[in-house]
Each structure stands twice: as C-alpha cells, then as structure tokens.
Protein backbone atom coordinates (compact mmCIF):
# COMPACT_ATOMS: atom_id res chain seq x y z
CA UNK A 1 -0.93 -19.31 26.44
CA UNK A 2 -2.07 -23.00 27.35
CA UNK A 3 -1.34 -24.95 24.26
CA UNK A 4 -4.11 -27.66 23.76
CA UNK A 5 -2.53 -31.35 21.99
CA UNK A 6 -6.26 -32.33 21.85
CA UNK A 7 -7.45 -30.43 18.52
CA UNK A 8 -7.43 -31.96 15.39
CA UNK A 9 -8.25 -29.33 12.20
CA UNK A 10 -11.40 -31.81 11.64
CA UNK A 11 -12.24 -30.93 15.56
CA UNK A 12 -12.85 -27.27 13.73
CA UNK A 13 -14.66 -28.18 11.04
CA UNK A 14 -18.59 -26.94 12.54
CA UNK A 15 -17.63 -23.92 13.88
CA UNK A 16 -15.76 -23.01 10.21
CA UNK A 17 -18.94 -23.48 8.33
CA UNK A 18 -20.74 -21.38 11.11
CA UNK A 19 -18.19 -18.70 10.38
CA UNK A 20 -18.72 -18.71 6.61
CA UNK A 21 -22.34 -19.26 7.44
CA UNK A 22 -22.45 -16.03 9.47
CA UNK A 23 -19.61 -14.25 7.26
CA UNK A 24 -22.20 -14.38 4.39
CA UNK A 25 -24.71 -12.22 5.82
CA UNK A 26 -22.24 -9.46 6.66
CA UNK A 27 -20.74 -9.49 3.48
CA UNK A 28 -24.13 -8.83 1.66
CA UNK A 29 -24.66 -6.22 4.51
CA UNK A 30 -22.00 -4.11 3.70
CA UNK A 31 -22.54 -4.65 -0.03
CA UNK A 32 -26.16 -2.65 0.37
CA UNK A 33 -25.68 -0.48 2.74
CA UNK A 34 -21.62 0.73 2.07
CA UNK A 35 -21.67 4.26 0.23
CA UNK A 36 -17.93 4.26 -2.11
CA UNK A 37 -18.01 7.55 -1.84
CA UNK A 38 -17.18 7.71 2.06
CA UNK A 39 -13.54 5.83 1.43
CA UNK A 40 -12.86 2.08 2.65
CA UNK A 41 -14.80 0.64 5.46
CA UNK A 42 -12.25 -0.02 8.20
CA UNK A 43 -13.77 -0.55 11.61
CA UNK A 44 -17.45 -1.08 13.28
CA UNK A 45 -19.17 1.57 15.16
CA UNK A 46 -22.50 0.07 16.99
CA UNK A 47 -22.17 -2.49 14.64
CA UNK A 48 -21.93 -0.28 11.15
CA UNK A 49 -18.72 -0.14 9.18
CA UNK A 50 -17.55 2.91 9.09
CA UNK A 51 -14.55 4.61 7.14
CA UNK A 52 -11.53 6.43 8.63
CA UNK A 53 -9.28 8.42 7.09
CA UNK A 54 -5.29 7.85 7.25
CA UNK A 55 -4.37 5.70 4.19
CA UNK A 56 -7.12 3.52 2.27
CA UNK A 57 -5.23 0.20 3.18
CA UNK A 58 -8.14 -1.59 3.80
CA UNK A 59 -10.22 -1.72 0.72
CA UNK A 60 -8.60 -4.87 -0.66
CA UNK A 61 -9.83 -6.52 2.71
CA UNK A 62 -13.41 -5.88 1.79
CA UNK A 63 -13.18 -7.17 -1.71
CA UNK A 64 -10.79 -9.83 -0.98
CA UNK A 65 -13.28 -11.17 2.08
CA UNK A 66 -15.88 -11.97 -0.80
CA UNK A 67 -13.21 -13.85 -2.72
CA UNK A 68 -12.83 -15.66 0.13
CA UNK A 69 -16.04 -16.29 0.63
CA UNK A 70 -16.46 -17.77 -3.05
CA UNK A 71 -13.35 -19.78 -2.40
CA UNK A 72 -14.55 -21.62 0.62
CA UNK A 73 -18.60 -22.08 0.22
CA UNK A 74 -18.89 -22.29 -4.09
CA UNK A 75 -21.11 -19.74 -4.00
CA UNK A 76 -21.37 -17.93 -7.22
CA UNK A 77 -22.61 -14.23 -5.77
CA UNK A 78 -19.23 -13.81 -4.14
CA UNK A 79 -17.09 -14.37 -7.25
CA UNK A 80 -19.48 -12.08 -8.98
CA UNK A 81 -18.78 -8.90 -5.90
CA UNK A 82 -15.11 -9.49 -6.11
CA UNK A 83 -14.65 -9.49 -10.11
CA UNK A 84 -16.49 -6.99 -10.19
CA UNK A 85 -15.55 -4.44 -6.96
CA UNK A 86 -11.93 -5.31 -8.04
CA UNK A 87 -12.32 -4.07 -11.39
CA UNK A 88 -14.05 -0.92 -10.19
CA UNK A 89 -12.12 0.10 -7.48
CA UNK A 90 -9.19 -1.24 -6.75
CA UNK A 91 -7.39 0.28 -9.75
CA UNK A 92 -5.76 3.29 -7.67
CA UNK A 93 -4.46 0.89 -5.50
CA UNK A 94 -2.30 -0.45 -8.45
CA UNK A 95 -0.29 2.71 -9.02
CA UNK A 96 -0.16 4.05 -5.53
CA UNK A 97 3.16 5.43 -4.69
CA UNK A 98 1.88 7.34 -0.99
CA UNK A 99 1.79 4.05 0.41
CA UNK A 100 3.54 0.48 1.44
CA UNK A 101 0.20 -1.70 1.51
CA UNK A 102 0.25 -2.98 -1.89
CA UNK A 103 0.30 -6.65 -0.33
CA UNK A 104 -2.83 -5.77 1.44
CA UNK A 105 -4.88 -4.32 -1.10
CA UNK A 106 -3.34 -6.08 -4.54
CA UNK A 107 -2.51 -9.78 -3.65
CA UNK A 108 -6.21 -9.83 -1.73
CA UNK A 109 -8.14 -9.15 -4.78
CA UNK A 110 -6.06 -9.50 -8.04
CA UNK A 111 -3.73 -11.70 -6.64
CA UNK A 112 -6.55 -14.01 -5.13
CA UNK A 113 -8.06 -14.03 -8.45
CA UNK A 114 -4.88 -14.88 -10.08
CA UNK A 115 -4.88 -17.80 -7.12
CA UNK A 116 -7.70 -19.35 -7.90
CA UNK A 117 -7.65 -19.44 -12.12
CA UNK A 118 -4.39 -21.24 -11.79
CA UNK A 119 -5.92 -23.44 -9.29
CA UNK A 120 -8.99 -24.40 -12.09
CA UNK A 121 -11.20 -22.84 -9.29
CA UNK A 122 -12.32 -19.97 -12.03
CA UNK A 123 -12.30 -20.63 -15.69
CA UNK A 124 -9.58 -19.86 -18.04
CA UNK A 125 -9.97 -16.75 -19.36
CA UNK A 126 -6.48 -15.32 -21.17
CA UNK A 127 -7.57 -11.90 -21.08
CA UNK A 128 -8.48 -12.10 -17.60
CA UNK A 129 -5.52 -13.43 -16.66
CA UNK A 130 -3.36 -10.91 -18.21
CA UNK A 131 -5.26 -8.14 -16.64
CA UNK A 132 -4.43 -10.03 -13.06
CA UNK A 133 -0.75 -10.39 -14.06
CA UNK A 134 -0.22 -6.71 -15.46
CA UNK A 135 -1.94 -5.16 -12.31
CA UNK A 136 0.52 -7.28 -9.99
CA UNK A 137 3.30 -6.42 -11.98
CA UNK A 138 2.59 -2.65 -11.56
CA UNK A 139 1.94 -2.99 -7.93
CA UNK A 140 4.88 -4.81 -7.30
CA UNK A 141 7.20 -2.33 -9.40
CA UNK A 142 5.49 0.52 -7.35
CA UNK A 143 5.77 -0.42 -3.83
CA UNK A 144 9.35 -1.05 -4.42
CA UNK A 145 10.22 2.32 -5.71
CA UNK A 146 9.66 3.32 -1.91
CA UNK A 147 12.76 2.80 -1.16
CA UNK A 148 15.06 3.81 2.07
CA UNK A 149 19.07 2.16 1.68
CA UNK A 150 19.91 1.44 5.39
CA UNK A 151 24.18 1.46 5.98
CA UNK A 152 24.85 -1.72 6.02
CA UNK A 153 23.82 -2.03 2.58
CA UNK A 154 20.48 -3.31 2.83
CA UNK A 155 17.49 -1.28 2.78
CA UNK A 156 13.21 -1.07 3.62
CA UNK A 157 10.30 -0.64 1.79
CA UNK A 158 9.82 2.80 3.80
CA UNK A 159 5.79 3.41 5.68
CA UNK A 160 3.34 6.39 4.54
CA UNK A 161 5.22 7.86 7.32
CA UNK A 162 8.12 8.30 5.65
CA UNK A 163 11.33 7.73 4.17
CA UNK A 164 13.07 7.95 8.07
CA UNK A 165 10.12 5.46 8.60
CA UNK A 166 10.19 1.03 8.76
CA UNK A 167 6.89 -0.71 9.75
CA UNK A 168 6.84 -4.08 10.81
CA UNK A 169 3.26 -4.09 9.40
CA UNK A 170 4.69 -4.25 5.79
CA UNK A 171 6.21 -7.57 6.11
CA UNK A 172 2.80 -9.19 5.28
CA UNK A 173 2.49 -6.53 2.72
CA UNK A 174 6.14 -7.85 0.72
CA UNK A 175 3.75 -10.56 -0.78
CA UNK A 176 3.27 -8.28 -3.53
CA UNK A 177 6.55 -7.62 -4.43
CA UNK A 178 7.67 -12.06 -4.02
CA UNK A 179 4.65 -12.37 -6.62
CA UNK A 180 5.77 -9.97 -9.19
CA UNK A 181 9.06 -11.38 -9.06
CA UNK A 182 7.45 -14.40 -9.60
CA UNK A 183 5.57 -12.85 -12.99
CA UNK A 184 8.53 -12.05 -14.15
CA UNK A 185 8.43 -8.31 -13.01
CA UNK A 186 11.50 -5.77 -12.21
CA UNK A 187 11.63 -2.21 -10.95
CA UNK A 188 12.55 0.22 -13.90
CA UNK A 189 14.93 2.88 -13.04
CA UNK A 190 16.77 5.55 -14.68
CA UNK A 191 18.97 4.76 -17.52
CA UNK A 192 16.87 1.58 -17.94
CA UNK A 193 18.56 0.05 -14.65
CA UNK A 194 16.40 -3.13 -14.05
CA UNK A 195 15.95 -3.28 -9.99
CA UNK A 196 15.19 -6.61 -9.22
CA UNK A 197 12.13 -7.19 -7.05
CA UNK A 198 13.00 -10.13 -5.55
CA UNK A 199 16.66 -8.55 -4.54
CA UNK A 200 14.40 -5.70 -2.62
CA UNK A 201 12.08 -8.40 -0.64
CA UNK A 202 15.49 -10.04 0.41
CA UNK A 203 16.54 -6.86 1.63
CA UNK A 204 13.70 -5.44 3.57
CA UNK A 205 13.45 -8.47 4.94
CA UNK A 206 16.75 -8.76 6.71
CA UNK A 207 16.12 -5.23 7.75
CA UNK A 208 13.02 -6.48 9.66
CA UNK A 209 14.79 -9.07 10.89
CA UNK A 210 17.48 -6.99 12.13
CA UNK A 211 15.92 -3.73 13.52
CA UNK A 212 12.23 -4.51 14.27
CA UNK A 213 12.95 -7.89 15.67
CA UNK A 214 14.58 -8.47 19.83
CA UNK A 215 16.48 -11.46 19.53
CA UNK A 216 17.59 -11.02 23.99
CA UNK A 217 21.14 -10.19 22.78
CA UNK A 218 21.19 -6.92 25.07
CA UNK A 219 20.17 -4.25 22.38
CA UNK A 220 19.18 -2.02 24.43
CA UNK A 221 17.42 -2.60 28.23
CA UNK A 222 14.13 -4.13 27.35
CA UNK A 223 15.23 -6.46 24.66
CA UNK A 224 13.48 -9.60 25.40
CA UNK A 225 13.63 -12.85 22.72
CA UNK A 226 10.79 -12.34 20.13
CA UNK A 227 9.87 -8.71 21.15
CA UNK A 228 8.54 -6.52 18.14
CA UNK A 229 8.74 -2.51 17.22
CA UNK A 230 5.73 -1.47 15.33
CA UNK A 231 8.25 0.87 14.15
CA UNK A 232 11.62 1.92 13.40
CA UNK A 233 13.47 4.96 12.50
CA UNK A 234 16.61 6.06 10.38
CA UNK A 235 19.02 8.55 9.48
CA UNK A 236 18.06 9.47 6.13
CA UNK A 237 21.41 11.19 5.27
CA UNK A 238 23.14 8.73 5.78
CA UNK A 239 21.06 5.24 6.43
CA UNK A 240 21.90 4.59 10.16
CA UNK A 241 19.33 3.43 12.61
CA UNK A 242 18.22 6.05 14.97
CA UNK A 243 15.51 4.15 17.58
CA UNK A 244 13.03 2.29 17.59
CA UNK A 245 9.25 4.04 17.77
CA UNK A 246 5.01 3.16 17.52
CA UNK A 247 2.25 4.66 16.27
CA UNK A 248 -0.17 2.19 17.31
CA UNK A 249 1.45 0.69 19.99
CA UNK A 250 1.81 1.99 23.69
CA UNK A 251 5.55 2.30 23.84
CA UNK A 252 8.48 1.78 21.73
CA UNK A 253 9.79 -0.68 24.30
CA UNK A 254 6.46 -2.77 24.62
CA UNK A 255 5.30 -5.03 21.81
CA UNK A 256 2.06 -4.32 20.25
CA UNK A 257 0.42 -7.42 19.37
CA UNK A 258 -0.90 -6.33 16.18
CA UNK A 259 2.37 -5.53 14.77
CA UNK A 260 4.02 -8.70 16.44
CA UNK A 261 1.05 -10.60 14.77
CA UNK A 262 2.16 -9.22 11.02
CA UNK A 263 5.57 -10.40 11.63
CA UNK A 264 4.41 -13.67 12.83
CA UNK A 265 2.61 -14.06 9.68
CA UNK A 266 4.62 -12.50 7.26
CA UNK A 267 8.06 -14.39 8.30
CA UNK A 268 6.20 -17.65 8.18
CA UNK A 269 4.64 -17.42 5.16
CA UNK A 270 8.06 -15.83 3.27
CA UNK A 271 9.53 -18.78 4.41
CA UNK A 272 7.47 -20.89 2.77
CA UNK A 273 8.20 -19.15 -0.22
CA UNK A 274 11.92 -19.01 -0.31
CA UNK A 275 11.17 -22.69 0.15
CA UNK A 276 9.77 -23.17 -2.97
CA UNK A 277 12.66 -20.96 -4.65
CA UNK A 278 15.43 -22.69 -6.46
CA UNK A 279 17.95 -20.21 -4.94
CA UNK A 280 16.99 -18.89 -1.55
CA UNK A 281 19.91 -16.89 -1.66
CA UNK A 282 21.06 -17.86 2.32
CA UNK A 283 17.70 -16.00 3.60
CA UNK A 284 16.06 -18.79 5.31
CA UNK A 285 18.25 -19.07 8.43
CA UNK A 286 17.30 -15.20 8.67
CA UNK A 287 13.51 -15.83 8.04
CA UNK A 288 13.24 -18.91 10.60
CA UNK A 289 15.43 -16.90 13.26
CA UNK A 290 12.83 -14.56 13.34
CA UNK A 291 9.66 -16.28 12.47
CA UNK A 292 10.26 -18.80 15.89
CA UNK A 293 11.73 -16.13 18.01
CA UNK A 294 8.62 -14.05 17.26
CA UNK A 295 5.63 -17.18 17.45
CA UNK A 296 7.41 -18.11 21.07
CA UNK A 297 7.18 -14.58 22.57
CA UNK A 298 3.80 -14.17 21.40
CA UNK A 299 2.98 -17.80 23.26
CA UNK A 300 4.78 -17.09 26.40
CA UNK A 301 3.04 -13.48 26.77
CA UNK A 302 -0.65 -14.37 25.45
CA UNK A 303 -3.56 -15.41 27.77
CA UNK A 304 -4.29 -19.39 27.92
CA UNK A 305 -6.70 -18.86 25.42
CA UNK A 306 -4.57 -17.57 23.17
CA UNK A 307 -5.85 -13.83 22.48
CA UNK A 308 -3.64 -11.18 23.17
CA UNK A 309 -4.55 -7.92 24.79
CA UNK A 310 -3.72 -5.35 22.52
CA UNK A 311 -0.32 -4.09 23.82
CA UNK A 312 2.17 -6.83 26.33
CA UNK A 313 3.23 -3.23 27.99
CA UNK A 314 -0.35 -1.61 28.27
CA UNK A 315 -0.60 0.15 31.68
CA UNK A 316 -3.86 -1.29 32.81
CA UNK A 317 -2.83 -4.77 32.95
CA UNK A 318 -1.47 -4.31 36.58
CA UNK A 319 -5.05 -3.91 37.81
CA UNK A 320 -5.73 -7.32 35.77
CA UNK A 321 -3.88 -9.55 38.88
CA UNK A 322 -2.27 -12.92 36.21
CA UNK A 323 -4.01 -11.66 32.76
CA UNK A 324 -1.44 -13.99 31.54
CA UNK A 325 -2.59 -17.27 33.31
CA UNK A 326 -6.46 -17.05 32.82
CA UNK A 327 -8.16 -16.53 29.83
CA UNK A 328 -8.65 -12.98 27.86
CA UNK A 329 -11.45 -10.41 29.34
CA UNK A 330 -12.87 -8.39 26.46
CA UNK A 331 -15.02 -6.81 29.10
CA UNK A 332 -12.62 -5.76 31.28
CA UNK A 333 -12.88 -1.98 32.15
CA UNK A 334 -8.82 -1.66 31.95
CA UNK A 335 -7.09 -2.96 28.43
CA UNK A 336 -8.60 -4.34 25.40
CA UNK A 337 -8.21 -7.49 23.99
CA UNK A 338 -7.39 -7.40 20.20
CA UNK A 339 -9.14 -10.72 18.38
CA UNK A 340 -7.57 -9.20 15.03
CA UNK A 341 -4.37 -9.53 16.04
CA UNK A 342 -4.97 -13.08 17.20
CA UNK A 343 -6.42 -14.13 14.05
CA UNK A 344 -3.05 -12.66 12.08
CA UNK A 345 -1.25 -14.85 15.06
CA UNK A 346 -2.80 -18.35 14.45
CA UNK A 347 -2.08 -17.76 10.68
CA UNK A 348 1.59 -17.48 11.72
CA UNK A 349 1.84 -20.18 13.88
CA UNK A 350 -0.08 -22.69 11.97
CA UNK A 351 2.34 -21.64 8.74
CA UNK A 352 5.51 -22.24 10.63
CA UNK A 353 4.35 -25.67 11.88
CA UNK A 354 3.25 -26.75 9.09
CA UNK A 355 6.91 -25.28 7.45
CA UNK A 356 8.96 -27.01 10.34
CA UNK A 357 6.71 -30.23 10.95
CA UNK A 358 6.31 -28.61 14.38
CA UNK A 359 3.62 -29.54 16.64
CA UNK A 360 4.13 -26.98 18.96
CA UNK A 361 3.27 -24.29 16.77
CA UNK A 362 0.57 -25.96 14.91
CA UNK A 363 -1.20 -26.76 17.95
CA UNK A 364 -1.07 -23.14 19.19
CA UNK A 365 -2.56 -21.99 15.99
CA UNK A 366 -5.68 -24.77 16.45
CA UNK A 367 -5.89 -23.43 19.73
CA UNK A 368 -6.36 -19.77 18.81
CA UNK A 369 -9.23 -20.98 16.32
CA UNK A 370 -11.39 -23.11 18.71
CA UNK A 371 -10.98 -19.72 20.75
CA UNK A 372 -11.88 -17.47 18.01
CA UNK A 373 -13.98 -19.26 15.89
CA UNK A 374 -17.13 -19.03 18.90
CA UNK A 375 -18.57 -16.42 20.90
CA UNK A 376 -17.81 -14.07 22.60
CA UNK A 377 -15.19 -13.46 19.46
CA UNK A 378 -17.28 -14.81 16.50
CA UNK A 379 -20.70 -12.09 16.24
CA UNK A 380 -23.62 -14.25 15.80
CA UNK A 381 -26.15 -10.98 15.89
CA UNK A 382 -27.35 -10.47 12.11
CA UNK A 383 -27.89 -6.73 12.90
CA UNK A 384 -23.83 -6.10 13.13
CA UNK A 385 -21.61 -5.81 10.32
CA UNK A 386 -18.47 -7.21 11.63
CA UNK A 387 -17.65 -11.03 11.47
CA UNK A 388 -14.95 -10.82 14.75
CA UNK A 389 -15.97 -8.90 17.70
CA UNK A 390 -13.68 -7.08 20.07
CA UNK A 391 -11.01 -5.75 17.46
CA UNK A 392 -8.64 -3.02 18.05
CA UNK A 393 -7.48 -0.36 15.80
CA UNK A 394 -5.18 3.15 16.86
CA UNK A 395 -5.93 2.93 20.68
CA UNK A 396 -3.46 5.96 21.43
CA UNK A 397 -5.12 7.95 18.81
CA UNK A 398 -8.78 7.06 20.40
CA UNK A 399 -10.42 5.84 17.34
CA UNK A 400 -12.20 2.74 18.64
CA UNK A 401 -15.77 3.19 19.47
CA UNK A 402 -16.24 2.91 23.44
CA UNK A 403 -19.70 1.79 24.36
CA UNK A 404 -21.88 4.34 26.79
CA UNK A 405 -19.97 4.14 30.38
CA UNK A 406 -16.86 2.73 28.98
CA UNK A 407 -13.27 3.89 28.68
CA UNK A 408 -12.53 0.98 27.00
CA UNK A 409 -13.69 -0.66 23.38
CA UNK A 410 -15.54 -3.71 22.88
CA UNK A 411 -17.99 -5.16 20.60
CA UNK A 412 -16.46 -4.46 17.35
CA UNK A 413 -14.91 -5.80 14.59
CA UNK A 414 -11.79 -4.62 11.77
CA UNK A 415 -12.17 -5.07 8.37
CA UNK A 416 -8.58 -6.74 8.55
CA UNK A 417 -10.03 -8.87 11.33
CA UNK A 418 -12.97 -10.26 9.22
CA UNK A 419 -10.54 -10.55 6.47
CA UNK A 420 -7.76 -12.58 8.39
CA UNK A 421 -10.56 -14.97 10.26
CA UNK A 422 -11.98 -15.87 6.85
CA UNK A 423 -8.18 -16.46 5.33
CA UNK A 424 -7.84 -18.85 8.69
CA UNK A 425 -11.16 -20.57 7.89
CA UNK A 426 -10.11 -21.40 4.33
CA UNK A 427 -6.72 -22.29 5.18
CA UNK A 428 -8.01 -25.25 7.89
CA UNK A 429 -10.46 -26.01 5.12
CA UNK A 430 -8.10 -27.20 2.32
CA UNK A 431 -6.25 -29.19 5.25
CA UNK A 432 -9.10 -30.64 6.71
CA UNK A 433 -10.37 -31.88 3.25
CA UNK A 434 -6.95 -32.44 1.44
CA UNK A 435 -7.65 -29.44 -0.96
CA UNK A 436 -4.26 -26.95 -2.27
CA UNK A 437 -2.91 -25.87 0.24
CA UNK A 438 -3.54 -21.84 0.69
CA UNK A 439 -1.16 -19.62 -0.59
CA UNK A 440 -0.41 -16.57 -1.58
CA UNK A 441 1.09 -17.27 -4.83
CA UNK A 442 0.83 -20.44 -7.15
C-alpha cells in the first residue's frame, strides 16, 4: 500500500461524524426490523441483515455497535439498546463452553459497559457494576477451560473446531480472558487448583506467535515474513503441531486477510496491555515480533489504498494485471475486496504506532480510514442495513450474497465490519479531541 504522511487524525474528523451520522440510522434499522428468534444478524443480503448459522459469535457486535454509538455521539437511545439487549441476550454468551469468542461477544457489551462507568461516561451504579464484573469473570473462567497443552509446554485456547484446532481469529478474542485477570478472576479446576488466567493468555499467545505466525525463517516453502494461517492443527495425543490449515481462507499457504487482520489487532493491542502490567513476564519481545512482522506484510501485499482483497493467494488476482500497485476494485468480476478486514487492519496499525511512537504504522492506519471512511466503502443509501459495504465472510463455503450476473460479492456489509469501523471512529475521536484513550480494559 502507498502510505500517505499528509493525514492528520483532525484531517478525519467530517467524514467520522458522517459515519456515526449514517451508523445511526442502521442501528435503529436493525433494532425494528431484526426478529431474535432467527439467531444473530451476521451479514447483509440486498441490504437486510440476515443470520447464519455456524456459531452465534456475532451478537455482541450488534449490541456492542450501539454502545459505541452512545460512546461517540451522547446520545441517550443507544445506551438505553445496549443496557438493555445486553441484559436480555447476551447471558448465554457468558457460560458458553462450544466456543472461543468470548472476547467478541463479552468485552463488546459487558466489558464496554464496564469501560465506560469507570470512565464517569455512565453513572455509578454498584449493582450494575458488579453484574458487569461477575459476567466477565465467568466468561473469562469459561473460555479458558478450552484448553489444548501444545509440547513445548505451552498451550491454545482451542476453536469450535476443536481441540486438534488453533485460530488466529481468537487472538482478538483473549481480551476476555487479560480482563478477568484483571478483576481478579482464576480458572477453577479440580481439587480446587486455581488456573491462572493471565498464565493461559501468556500461553496462547506465544502459541500464536509461534505456529500461526511466518517469521521468513524457512518453515516450510512459502514462509514469507508476516504471513498468517487462519488455522493450525495438532496432535492431540500428544501436543505436537501437525500443519497448518483454513477454513475461510483459500489455502493453508496463502494469508487470508481477515485472519491476518485479527492478529494485527490483537498483538497490538495485547501489547499495550502487558505494557501497562507491572510484570510482563518477558512476553513483549514475543508480542512486538509478531505484531510488526504481521502490520509490514499486510502493507507490502495491500493495494495503495490500503484495502486488501480478501485472500494475498486468491486465484483470480492473475487476471487483475498489478492489483497491488493501483487501488482496490470491489467491482471486479475476479476476487473480492474485504473492507472488514481492512477496518480490523487500521485498528492494528494505528495501535502499534501509537505503542512504538511509529509513524510508519500510524500513518498506514490514517490512510486506511480516509479510504474507508467514504464511498464506495462507507453505504450512504438509508434503505441498506450495513454501515461498510463490500465485506467478506466464508468465500469457500459460498455464503456471500452475489448480485444477479455476478460470481463475485459486492455491496454488503458484516456485522463485525460495522462493528470494527465504529471502534475505529471512536478510537480517532478520543485522539483527535484529547479524550481517554480507547481501550479495552480500564
């Protein structure tokens, strides 16, 4: 991608409020017309949310986007639909033991909550805040009892696949277990064996580091600096890494963005967190090692523009002559682009320069928003539910809505897209106006 040195966060400014302007609308739309009964919305078909069945991991995305909203515009209504959604629905999330996005659905409702009564944004309400702190503290303790030891003594948080099974996806999702460590939270086992929680993020996260990570050290014959596996698998007998694998992406030797987009993300922000720890425990050399190896690959195999197609290895970018040197074509009859991923990206990158005092980074993150944050990405129609057009979801699996004539999707939008461009918004917000900076814990 071309890197522009000209943007300043205030330079964003406009187009933010347009977003949360726009991002309103769609938020009551889905609030009227969504039916609880059909599961989580996930993706946009002709413009409608629509649910689809494989694990409800996006429910906290829908709620949470309201919180969001609240946080960044004042407005009242959208406290009011995340208290309340939270409290009615989000309670099987809690105690769900089928699946590793606890992060996902938990820290973007309670945990946002939580966020913004110890930032004074909400009033203090001790009740309130212990129901918060007990649902994070159960979520926490439960997506830690999925549990996979690896042989060198580490271990992973293991997917809905699997035990066999490591996601790179759930490194944005460990946020749950760094904040019930932070509440004072542990793991109870048998014999009263106290597990610590913070002990388990350390863990998977060196095992991310290690096995879904390409650091160019001749692993195997496509391992290229910064290069990603969505997934990867493991003797369960005995712990010993098998291969690496995808379920979303088009090859286990080609990098889908997506997944390289969560570990963008989630590296960054953990290191900020070990920051703030008193005892990092030696995990920050590990965390930064993979956080820049991963931000630089996705730079040096993005278009200018800075929104990635949605796989670096997907067949029909040979019939796109230098997709890499001009900017993305959501219209293009071959590939599609994936603005969800890029949203997950410029979180990342704007994270670890604002971590290292890197302009580098930070100005590829400013760069993906002026992209993002204005058509053809940002849906201005007031008839479509989605908030960031031209997301991607399964593309091997065929589950993104083609328009008439097309082999290809287009036009619509991810409830973890929406989510992640409001989360950008609000993050440039508090910089632009010298508020607290975002976080996910406080």
């Amino acid at each position: 991608m071309k890197i522009r040195f000209d943007l300043e966060p205030s330079s964003l400014e406009a187009k933010i409020h347009n977003l949360f302007q726009l991002s309103a609308a769609k938020i009551r739309s889905i609030e009227e017309t969504w039916n609880p009964a059909l599961g989580s919305p996930v993706f946009t078909v002709k413009g409608r949310y629509a649910s689809r069945g494989w694990t409800e991991w996006t429910q906290g995305f829908q709620f949470g986007s309201a919180i969001f909203q609240f946080d960044a515009t004042g407005e009242a209504e959208f406290l009011k639909i995340g208290r309340s959604r939270t409290t009615e629905f989000m309670a099987p999330h809690v105690t769900h033991f089928g699946v590793h996005d606890h992060g996902f659905n938990n820290i973007s409702t309670y945990g946002s909550l939580l966020r913004l009564m110890n930032e004074k944004r909400i009033p203090e309400q001790p009740w309130e805040r212990r129901f918060y702190e007990l649902a994070l503290k159960c979520s926490a303790a439960v997506q830690a009892f999925r549990w996979s030891p690896t042989a060198d003594g580490d271990g992973y948080i293991y997917s809905f696949n699997g035990p066999h099974s490591l996601f790179v996806d759930t490194i944005r999702s460990l946020r749950s277990l760094a904040v019930g460590h932070q509440l004072g939270a542990a793991l109870m086992g048998e014999n009263d064996c106290r597990i610590s929680l913070l002990e388990r993020l350390s863990s998977h996260l060196r095992s991310t580091a290690r096995y879904s990570v390409y650091y160019g050290e001749g692993r195997d014959m496509w391992d290229v600096r910064g290069r990603v596996a969505h997934e990867c698998l493991f003797n369960t007998t005995n712990g010993t890494y098998r291969c690496p694998a995808t379920q979303q992406g088009y090859s286990p030797f080609s990098t889908w963005t997506r997944g390289l987009a969560w570990a963008m993300c989630g590296f960054a922000e953990q290191l900020e967190f070990f920051g703030s720890l008193s005892d990092e425990g030696g995990l920050e050399e590990t965390i930064l090692r993979a956080a820049q190896a991963t931000c630089d690959y996705y730079i040096e195999n993005t278009p200018v523009d800075g929104i990635p197609y949605w796989d670096t290895g997907a067949p029909g970018l040979s019939k796109l002559p230098d997709w890499a040197e001009r900017p993305a074509d959501p219209f293009n009859p071959y590939e599609p682009a994936d603005s969800s991923a890029a949203a997950i990206a410029a979180q990342g990158l704007l994270r670890l320069g604002h971590c290292l005092d890197n302009n580098r980074y930070w100005q590829a993150g400013l760069t993906i928003c002026d992209t993002l944050f204005q058509e053809p990405y940002l849906s201005t129609d007031p008839d479509h539910q989605g908030l960031l057009l031209h997301s991607v979801y399964h593309r091997p699996n065929g589950w993104d809505y083609c328009p008439d004539g097309s082999a290809v999707p287009r036009g619509e939008s991810s409830m973890w897209g929406d989510y992640h461009a409001r989360e950008l918004g609000l993050y440039l917000l508090r910089i632009i106006h010298n508020g607290i900076y975002l976080r996910f814990w406080s």
